[in-house]
C-alpha atoms as a PDB file:
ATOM      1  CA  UNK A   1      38.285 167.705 -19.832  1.00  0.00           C
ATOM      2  CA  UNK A   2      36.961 166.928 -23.020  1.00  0.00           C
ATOM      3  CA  UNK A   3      36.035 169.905 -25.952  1.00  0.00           C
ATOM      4  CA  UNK A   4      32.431 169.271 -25.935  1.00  0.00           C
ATOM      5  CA  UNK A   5      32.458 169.128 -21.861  1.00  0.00           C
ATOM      6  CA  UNK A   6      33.752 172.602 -22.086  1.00  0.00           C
ATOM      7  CA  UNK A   7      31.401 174.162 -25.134  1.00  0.00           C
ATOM      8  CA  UNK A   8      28.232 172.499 -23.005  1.00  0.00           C
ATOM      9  CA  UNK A   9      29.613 174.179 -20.125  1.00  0.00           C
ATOM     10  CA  UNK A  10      30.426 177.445 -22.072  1.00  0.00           C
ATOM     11  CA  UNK A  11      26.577 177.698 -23.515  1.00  0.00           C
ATOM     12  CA  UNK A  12      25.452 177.268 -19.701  1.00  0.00           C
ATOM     13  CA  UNK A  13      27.541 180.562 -18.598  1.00  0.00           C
ATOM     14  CA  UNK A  14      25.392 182.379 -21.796  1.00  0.00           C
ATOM     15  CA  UNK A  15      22.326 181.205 -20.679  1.00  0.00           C
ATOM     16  CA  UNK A  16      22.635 183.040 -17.276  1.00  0.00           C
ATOM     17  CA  UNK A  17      22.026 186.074 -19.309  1.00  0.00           C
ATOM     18  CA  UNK A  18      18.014 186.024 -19.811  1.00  0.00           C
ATOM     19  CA  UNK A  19      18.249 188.309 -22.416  1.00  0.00           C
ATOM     20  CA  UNK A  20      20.535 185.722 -24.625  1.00  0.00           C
ATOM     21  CA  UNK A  21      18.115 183.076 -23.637  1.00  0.00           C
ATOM     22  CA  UNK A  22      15.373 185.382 -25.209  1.00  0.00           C
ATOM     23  CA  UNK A  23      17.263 186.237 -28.427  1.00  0.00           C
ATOM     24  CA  UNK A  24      17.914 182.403 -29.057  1.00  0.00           C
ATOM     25  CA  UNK A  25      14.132 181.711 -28.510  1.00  0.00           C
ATOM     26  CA  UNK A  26      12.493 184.922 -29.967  1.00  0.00           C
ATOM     27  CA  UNK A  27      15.324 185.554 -32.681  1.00  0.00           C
ATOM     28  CA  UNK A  28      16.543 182.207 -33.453  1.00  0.00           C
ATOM     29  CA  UNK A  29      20.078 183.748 -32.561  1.00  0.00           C
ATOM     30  CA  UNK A  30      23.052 181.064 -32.178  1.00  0.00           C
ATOM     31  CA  UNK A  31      24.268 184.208 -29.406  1.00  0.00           C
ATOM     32  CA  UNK A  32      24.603 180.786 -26.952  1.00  0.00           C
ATOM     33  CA  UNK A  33      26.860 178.995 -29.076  1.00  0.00           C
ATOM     34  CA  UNK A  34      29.383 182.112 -28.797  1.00  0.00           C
ATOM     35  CA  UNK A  35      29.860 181.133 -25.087  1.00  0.00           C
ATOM     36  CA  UNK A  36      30.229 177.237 -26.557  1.00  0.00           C
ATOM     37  CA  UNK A  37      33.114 178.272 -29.051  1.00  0.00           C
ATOM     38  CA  UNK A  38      34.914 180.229 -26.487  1.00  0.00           C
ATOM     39  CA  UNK A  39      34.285 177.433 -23.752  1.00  0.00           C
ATOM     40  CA  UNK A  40      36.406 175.339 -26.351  1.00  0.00           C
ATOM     41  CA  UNK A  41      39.022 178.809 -27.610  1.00  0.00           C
ATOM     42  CA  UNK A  42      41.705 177.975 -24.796  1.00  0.00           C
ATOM     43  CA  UNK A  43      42.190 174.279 -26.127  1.00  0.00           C
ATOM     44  CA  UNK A  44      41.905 175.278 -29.734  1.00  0.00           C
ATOM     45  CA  UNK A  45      44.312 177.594 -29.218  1.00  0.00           C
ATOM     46  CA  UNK A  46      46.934 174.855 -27.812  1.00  0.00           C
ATOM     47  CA  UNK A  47      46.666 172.486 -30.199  1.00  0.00           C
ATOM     48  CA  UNK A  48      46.105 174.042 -33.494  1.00  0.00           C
ATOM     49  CA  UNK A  49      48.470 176.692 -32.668  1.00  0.00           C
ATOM     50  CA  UNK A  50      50.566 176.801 -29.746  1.00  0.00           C
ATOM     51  CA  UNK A  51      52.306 173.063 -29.851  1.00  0.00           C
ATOM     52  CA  UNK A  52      53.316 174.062 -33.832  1.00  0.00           C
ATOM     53  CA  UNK A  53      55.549 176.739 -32.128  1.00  0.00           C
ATOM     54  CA  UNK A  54      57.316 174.880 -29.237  1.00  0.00           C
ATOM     55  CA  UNK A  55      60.643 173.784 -29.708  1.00  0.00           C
ATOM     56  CA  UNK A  56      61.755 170.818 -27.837  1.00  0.00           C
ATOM     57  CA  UNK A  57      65.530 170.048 -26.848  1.00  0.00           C
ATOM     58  CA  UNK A  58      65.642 166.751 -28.456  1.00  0.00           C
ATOM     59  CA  UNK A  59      62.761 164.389 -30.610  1.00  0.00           C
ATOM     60  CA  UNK A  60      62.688 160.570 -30.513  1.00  0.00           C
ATOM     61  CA  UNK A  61      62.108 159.772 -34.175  1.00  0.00           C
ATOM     62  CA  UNK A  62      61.834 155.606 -33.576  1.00  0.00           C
ATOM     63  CA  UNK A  63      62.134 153.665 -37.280  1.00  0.00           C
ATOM     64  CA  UNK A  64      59.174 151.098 -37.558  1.00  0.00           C
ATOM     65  CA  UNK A  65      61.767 149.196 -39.898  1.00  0.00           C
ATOM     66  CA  UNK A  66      64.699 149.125 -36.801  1.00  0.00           C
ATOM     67  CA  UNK A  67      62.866 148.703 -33.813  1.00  0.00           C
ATOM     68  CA  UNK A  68      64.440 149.022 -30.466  1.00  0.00           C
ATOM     69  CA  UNK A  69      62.656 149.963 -27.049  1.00  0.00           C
ATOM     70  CA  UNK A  70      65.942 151.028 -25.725  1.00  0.00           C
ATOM     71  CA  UNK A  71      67.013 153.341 -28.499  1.00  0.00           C
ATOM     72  CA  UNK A  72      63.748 155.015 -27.513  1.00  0.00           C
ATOM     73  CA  UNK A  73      64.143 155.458 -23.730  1.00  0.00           C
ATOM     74  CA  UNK A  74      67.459 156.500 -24.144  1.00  0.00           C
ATOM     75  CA  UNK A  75      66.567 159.128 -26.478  1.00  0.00           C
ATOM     76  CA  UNK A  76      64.192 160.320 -23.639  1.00  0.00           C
ATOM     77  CA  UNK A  77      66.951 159.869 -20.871  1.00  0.00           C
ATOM     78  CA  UNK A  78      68.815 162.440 -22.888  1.00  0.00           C
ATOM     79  CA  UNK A  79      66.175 164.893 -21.665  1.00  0.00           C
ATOM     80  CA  UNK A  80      66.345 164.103 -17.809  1.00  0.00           C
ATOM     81  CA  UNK A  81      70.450 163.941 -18.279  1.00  0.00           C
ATOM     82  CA  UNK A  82      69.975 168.083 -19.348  1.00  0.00           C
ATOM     83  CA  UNK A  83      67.325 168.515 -16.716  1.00  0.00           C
ATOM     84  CA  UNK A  84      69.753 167.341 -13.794  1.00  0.00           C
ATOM     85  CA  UNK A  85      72.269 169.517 -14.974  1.00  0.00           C
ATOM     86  CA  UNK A  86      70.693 172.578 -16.190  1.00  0.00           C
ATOM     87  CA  UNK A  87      67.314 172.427 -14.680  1.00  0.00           C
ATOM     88  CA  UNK A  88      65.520 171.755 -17.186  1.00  0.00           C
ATOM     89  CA  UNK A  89      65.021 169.739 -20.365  1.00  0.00           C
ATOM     90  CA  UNK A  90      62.279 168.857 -22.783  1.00  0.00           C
ATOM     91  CA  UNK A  91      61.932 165.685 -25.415  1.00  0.00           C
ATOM     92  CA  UNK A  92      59.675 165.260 -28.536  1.00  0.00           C
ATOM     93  CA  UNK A  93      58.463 162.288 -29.075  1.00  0.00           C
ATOM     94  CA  UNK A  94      56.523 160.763 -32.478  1.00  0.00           C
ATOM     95  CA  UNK A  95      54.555 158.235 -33.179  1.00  0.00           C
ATOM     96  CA  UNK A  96      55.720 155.103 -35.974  1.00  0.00           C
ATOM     97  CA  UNK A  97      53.260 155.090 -39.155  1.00  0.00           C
ATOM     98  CA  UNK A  98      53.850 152.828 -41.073  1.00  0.00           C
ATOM     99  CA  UNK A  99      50.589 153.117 -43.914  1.00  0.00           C
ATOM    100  CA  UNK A 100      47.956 155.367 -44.273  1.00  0.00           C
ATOM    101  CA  UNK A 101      45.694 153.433 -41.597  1.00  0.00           C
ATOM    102  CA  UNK A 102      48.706 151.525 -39.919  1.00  0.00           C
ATOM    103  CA  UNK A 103      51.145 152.561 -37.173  1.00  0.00           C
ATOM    104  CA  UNK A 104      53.581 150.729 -34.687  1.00  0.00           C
ATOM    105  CA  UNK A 105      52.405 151.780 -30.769  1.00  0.00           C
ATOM    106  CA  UNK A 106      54.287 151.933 -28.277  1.00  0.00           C
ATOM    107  CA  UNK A 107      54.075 152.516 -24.153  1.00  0.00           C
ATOM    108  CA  UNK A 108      55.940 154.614 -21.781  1.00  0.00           C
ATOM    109  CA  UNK A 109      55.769 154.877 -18.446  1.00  0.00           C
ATOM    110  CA  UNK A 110      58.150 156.162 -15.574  1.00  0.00           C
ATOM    111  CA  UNK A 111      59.131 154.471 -12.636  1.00  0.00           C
ATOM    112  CA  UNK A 112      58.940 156.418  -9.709  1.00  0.00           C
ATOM    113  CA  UNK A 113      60.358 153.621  -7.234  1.00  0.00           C
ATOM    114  CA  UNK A 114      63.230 152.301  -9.586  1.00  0.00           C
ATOM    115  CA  UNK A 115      63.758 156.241 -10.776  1.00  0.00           C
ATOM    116  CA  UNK A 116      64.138 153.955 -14.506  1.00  0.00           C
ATOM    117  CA  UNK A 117      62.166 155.608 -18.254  1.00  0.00           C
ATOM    118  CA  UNK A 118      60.238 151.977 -19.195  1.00  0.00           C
ATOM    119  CA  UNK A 119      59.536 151.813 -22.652  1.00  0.00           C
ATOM    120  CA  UNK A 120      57.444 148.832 -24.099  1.00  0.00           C
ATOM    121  CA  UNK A 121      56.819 148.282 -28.021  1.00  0.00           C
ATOM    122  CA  UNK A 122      53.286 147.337 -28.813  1.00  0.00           C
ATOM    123  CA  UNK A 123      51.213 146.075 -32.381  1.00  0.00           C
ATOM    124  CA  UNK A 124      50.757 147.730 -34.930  1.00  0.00           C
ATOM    125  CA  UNK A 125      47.258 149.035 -34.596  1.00  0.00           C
ATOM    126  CA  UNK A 126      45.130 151.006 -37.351  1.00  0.00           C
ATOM    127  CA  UNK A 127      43.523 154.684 -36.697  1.00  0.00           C
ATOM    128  CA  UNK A 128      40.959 153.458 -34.291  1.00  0.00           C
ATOM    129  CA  UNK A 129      43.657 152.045 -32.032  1.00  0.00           C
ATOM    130  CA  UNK A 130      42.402 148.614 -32.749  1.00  0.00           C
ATOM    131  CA  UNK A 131      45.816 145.764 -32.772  1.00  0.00           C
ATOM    132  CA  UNK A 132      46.395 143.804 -35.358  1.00  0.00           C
ATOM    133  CA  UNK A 133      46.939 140.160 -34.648  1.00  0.00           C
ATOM    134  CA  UNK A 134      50.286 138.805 -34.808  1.00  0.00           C
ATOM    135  CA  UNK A 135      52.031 141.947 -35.212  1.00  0.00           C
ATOM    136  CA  UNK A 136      53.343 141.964 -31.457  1.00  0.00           C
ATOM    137  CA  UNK A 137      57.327 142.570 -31.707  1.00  0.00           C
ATOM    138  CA  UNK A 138      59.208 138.874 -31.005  1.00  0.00           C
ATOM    139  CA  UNK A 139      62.567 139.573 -29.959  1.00  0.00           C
ATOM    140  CA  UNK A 140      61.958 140.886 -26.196  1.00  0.00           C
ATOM    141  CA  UNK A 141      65.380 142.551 -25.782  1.00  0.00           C
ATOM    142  CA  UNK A 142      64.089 144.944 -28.780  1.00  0.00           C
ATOM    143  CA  UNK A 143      60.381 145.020 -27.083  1.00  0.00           C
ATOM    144  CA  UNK A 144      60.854 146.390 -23.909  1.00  0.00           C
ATOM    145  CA  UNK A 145      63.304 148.642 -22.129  1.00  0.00           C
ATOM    146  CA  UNK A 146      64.284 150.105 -18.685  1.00  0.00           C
ATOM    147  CA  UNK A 147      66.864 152.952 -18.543  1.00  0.00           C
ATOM    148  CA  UNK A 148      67.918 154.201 -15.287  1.00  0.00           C
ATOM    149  CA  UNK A 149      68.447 157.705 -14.608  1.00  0.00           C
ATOM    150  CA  UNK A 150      69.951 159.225 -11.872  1.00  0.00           C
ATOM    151  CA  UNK A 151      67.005 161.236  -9.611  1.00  0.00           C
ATOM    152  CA  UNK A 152      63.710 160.287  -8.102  1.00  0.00           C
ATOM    153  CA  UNK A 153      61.126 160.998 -10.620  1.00  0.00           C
ATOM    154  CA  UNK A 154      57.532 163.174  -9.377  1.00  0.00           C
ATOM    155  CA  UNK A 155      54.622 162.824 -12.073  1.00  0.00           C
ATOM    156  CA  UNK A 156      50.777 164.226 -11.742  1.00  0.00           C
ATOM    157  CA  UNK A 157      49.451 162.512 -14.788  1.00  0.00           C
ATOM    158  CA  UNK A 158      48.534 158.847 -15.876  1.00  0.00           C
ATOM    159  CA  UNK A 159      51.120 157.054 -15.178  1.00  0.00           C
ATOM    160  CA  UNK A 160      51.257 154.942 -18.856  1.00  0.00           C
ATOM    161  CA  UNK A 161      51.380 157.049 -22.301  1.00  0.00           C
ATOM    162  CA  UNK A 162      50.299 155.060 -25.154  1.00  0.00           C
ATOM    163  CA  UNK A 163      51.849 156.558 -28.231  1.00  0.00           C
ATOM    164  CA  UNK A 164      50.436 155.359 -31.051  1.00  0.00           C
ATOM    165  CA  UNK A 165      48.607 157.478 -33.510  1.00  0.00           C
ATOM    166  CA  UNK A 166      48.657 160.627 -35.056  1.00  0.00           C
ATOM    167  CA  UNK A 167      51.645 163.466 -33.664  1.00  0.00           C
ATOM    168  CA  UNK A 168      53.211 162.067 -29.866  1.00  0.00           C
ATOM    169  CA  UNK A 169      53.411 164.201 -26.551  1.00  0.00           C
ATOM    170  CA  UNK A 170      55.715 166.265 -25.345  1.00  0.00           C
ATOM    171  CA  UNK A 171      57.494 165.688 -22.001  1.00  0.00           C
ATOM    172  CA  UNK A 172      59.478 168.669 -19.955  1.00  0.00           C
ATOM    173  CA  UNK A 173      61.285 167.733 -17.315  1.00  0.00           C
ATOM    174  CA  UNK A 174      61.806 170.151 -14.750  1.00  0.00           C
ATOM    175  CA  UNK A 175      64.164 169.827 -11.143  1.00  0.00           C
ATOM    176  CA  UNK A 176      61.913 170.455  -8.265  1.00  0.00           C
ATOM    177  CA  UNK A 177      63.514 172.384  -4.823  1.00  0.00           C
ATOM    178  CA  UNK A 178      63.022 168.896  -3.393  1.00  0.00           C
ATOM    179  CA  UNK A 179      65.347 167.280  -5.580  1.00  0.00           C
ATOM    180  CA  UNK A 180      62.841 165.420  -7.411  1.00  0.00           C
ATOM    181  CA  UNK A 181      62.296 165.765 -11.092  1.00  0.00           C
ATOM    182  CA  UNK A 182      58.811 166.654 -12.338  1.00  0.00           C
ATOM    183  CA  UNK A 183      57.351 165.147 -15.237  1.00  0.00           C
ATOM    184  CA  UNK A 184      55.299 168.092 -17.399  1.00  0.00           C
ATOM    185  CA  UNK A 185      52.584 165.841 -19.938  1.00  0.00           C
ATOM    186  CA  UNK A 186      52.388 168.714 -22.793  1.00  0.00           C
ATOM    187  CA  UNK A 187      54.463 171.381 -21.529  1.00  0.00           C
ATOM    188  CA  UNK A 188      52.917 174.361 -24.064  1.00  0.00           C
ATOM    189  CA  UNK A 189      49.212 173.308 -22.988  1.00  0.00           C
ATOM    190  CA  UNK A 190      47.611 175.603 -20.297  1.00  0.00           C
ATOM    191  CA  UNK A 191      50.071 178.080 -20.564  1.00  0.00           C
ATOM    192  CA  UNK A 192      49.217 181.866 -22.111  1.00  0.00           C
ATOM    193  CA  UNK A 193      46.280 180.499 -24.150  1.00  0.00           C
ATOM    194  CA  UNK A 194      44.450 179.718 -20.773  1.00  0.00           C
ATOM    195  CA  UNK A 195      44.993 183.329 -19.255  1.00  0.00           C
ATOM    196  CA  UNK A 196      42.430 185.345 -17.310  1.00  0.00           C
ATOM    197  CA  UNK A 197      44.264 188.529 -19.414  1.00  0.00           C
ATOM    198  CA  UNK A 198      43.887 187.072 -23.019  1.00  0.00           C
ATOM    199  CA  UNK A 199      40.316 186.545 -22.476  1.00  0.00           C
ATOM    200  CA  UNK A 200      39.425 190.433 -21.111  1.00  0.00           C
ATOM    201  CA  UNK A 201      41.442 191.707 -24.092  1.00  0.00           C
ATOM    202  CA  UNK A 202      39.610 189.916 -26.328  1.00  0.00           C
ATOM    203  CA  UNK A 203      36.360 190.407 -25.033  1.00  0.00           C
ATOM    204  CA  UNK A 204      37.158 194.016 -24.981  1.00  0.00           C
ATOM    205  CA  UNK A 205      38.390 194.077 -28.860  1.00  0.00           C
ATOM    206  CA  UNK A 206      35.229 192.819 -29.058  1.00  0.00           C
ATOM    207  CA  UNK A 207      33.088 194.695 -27.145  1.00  0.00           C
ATOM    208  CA  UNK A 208      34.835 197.757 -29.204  1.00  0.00           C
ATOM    209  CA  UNK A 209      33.713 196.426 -32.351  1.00  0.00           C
ATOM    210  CA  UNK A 210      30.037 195.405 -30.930  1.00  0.00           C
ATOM    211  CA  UNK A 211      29.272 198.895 -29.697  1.00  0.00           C
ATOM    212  CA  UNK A 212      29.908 200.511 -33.166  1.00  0.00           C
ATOM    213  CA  UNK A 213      27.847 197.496 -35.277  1.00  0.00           C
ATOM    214  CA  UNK A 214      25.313 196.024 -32.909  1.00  0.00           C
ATOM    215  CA  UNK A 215      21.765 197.814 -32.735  1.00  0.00           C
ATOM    216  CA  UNK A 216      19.525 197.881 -29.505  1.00  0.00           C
ATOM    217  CA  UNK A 217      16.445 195.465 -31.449  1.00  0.00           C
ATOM    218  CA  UNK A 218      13.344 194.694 -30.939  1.00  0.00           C
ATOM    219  CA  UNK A 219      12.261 196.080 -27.110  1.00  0.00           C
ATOM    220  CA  UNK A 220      15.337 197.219 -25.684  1.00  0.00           C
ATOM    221  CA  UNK A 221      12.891 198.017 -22.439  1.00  0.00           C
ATOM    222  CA  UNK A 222      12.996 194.685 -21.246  1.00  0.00           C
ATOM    223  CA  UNK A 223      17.115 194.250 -21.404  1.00  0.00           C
ATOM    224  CA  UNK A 224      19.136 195.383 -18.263  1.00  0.00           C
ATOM    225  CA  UNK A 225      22.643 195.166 -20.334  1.00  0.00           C
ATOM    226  CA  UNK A 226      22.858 196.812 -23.567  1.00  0.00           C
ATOM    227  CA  UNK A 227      22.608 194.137 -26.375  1.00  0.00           C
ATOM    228  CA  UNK A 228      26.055 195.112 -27.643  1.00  0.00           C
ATOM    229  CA  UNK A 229      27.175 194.016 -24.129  1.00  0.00           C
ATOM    230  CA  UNK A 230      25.778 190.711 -24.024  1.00  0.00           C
ATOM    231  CA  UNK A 231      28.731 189.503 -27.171  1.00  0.00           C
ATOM    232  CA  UNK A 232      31.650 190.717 -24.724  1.00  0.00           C
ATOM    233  CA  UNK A 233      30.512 189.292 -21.547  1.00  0.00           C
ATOM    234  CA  UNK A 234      29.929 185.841 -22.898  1.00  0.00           C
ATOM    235  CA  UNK A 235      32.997 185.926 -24.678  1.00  0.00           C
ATOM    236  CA  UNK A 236      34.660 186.859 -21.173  1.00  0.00           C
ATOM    237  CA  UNK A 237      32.513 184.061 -18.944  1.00  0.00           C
ATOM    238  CA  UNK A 238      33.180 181.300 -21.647  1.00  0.00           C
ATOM    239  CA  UNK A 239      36.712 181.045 -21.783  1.00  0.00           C
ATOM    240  CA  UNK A 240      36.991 181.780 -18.105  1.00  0.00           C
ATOM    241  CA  UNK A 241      34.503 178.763 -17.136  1.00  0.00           C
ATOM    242  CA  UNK A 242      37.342 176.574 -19.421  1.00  0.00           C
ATOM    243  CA  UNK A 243      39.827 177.982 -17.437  1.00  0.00           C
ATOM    244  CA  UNK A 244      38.365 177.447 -14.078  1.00  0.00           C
ATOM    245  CA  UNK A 245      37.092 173.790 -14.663  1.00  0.00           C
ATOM    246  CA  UNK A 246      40.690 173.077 -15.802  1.00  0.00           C
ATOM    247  CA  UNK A 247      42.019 174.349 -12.590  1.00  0.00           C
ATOM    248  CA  UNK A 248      39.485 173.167 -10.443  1.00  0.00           C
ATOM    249  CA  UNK A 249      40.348 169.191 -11.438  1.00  0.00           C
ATOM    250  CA  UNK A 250      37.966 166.272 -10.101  1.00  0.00           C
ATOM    251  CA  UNK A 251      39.148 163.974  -7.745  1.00  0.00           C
ATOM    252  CA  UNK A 252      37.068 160.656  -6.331  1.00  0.00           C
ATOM    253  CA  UNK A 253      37.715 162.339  -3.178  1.00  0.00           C
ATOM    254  CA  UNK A 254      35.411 165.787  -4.236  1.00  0.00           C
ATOM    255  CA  UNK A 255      32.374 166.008  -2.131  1.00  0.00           C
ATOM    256  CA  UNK A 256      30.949 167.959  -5.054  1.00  0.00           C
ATOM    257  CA  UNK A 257      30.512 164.277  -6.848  1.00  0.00           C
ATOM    258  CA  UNK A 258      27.871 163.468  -3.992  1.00  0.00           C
ATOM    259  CA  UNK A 259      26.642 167.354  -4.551  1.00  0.00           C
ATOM    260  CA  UNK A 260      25.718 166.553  -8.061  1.00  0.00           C
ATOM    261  CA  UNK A 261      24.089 163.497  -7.350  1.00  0.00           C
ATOM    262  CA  UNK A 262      22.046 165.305  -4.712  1.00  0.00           C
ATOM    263  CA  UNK A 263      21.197 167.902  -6.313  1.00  0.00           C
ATOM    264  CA  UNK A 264      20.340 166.030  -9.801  1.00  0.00           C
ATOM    265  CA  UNK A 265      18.730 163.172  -8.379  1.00  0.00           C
ATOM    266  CA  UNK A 266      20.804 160.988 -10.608  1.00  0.00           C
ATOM    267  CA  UNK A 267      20.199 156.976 -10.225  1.00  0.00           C
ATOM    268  CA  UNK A 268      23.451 156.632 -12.378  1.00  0.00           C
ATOM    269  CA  UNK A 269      27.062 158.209 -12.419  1.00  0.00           C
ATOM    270  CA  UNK A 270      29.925 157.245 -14.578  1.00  0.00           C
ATOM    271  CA  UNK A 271      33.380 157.787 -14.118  1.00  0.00           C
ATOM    272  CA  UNK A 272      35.600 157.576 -17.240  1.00  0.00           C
ATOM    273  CA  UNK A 273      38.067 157.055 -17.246  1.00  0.00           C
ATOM    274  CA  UNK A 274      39.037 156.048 -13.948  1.00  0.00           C
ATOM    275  CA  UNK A 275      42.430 156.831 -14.375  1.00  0.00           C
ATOM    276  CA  UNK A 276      41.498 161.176 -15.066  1.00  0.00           C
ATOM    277  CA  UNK A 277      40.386 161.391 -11.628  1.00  0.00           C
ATOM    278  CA  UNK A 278      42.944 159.650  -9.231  1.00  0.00           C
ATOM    279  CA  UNK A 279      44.582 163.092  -8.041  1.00  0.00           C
ATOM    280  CA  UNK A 280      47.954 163.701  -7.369  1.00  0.00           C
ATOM    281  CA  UNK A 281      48.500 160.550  -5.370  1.00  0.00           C
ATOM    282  CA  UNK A 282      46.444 157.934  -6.807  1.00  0.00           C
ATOM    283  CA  UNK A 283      48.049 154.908  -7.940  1.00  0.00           C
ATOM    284  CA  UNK A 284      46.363 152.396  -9.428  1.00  0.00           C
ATOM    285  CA  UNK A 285      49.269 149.718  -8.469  1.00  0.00           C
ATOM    286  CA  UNK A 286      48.684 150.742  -4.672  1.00  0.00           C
ATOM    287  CA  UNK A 287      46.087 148.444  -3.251  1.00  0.00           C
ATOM    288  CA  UNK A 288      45.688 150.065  -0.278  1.00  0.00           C
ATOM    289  CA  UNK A 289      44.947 153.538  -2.092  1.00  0.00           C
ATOM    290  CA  UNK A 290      42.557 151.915  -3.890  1.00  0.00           C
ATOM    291  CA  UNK A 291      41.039 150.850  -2.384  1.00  0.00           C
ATOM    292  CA  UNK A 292      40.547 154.240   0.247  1.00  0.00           C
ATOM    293  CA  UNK A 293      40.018 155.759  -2.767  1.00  0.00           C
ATOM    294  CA  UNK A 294      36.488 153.485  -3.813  1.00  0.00           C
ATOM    295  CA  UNK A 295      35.732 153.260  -0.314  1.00  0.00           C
ATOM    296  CA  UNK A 296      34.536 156.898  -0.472  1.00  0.00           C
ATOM    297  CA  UNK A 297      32.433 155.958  -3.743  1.00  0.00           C
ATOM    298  CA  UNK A 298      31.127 152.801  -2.126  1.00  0.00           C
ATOM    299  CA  UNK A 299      29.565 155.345   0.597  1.00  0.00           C
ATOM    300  CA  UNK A 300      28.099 158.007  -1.967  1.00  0.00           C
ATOM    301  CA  UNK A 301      26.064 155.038  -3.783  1.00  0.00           C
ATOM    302  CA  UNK A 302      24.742 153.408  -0.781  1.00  0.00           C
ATOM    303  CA  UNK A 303      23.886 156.402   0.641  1.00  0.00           C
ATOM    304  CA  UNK A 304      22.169 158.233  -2.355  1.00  0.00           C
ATOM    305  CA  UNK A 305      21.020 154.496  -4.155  1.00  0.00           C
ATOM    306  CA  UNK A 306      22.845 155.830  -7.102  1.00  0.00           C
ATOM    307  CA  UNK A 307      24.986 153.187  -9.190  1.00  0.00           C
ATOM    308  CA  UNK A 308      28.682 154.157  -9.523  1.00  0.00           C
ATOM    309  CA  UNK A 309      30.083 153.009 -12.593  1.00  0.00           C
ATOM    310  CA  UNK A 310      33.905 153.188 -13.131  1.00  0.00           C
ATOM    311  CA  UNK A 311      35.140 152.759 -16.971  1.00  0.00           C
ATOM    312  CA  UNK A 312      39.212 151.715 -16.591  1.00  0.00           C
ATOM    313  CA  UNK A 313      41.094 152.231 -20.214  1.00  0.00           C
ATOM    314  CA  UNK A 314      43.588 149.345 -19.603  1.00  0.00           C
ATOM    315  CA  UNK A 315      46.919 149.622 -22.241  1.00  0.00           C
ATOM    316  CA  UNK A 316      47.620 147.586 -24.997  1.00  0.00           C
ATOM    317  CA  UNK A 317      50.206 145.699 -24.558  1.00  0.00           C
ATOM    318  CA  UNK A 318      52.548 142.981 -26.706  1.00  0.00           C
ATOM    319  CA  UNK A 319      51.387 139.791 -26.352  1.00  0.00           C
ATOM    320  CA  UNK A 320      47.903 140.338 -24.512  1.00  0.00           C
ATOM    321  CA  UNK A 321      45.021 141.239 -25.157  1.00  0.00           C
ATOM    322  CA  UNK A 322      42.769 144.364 -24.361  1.00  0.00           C
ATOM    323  CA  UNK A 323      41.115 144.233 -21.162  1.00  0.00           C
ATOM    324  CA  UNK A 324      38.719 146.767 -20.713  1.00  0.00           C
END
């Protein structure tokens, strides 16, 4: 989900506590915005901290001035190669920049039927992500790639990773009892940083630190939890509302999409991006899926008259353009 999805989400948890609502109205006390920040801690956490620390077995450093797809997918096969024989094995991969608004994308994607690591080299495209014309790589024995490895591949994410700007994803691969390897998107996100444990301990370093600094204020009569209370509980409910949403992922099978629409009386719902919200087994090359899949939207709308709308971030790739 997206940071502000989980601050918004974070403030709501505060504002079950009337007496926060009645500090931020009578007091003009951000106390809501505490549940926001820690709605948002877990993520923070991951990617301004815990990524810096991981170490990866190998990284795929490609050169923007030697470009070759399969230089790229072999560096990654590297990584499933130590997975089959030890179990497990984790890759690094980094993005091409090439100026300070410039950078050389490329696409990855892993074929679960051909068990091959497809690698496709894309524009150059600025900080937006937008291509620059005429930058599309020529040769196509340099441009695209298929390595085969030797094991049936099992992913839960979108199937195509666009690297392109910025620092690139980490994959772990990881041999499943089946046999089957399992492909880990960011392998150091949602680990200790999105713990039931680290957010009691530090709501109760907190609370510690509230009971000795906060005073009762203005009519403590009308509060049923001590106002030094309120800081600790919030803390507790916001990151735990993170961790829970990120646990409890949306699928366009969840009956609690025709819930919301009930119970908000919405006349419009958008999906986006389509691709977030496929579940384990949604494939978006498998018509018959599909369309099972949109079949169960197609009833919500005409049964609720609410417009569905489904937003569908196609890739960029060489030689075509965006679709959208």
């Amino acid at each position: 989900m997206k940071g502000f999805t989980h601050f918004i989400s974070g403030m709501a948890v505060a504002s079950f506590f009337p007496q926060a609502v009645h500090m931020a109205a009578s007091e003009s006390s951000f106390i809501l915005c505490l549940g926001g920040l820690f709605g948002i801690l877990p993520d923070t956490l991951d990617f301004k901290l815990a990524k810096y620390f991981y170490k990866s077995d190998f990284e795929v450093k490609p050169d923007p001035n030697k470009l070759d797809a399969r230089e790229i997918a072999n560096g990654i096969a590297q990584a499933v190669n130590k997975a089959i024989e030890t179990g497990r094995g984790t890759v690094q991969l980094h993005t091409m920049q090439i100026a300070s608004n410039r950078w050389r994308s490329y696409l990855l994607r892993f074929d679960t039927k051909t068990s091959e690591i497809c690698v496709d080299i894309g524009p150059e495209v600025d900080t937006g992500q937008i291509p620059f014309d005429g930058t599309e790589l020529k040769d196509p024995e340099k441009a695209h790639a298929r390595v085969k490895v030797n094991c049936e591949f099992y992913q839960q994410f979108d199937k195509v990773s666009n690297i392109a700007i910025m620092t690139g994803p980490c994959f772990e691969f990881a041999k499943r009892e089946d046999g089957k390897m399992e492909i880990v998107f960011l392998p150091w996100h949602r680990q200790w940083s999105h713990s039931f444990t680290l957010g009691m301990l530090i709501a109760f370093l907190v609370g510690l630190v509230t009971f000795f600094t906060i005073p009762e204020g203005p009519h403590p009569e009308l509060y049923t939890i001590p106002r030094w209370m309120l800081y600790p509980l919030i803390i507790l409910f916001g990151s735990m509302v993170h961790i829970i949403e990120d646990n409890e992922g949306l699928t366009l099978e969840d009956k609690r999409i025709a819930e919301t629409i009930v119970a908000t009386h919405a006349r419009l719902c958008i999906i986006d991006p389509l691709q977030a919200y496929l579940g384990n087994d949604g494939d978006m090359l498998n018509a018959v899926r599909m369309r099972n899949l949109l079949r169960n939207l197609t009833r919500i709308a005409e049964d609720h008259r609410c417009a569905i709308l489904l937003i569908c971030h196609m890739s960029k790739s060489a030689g075509n353009k965006s679709l959208y």
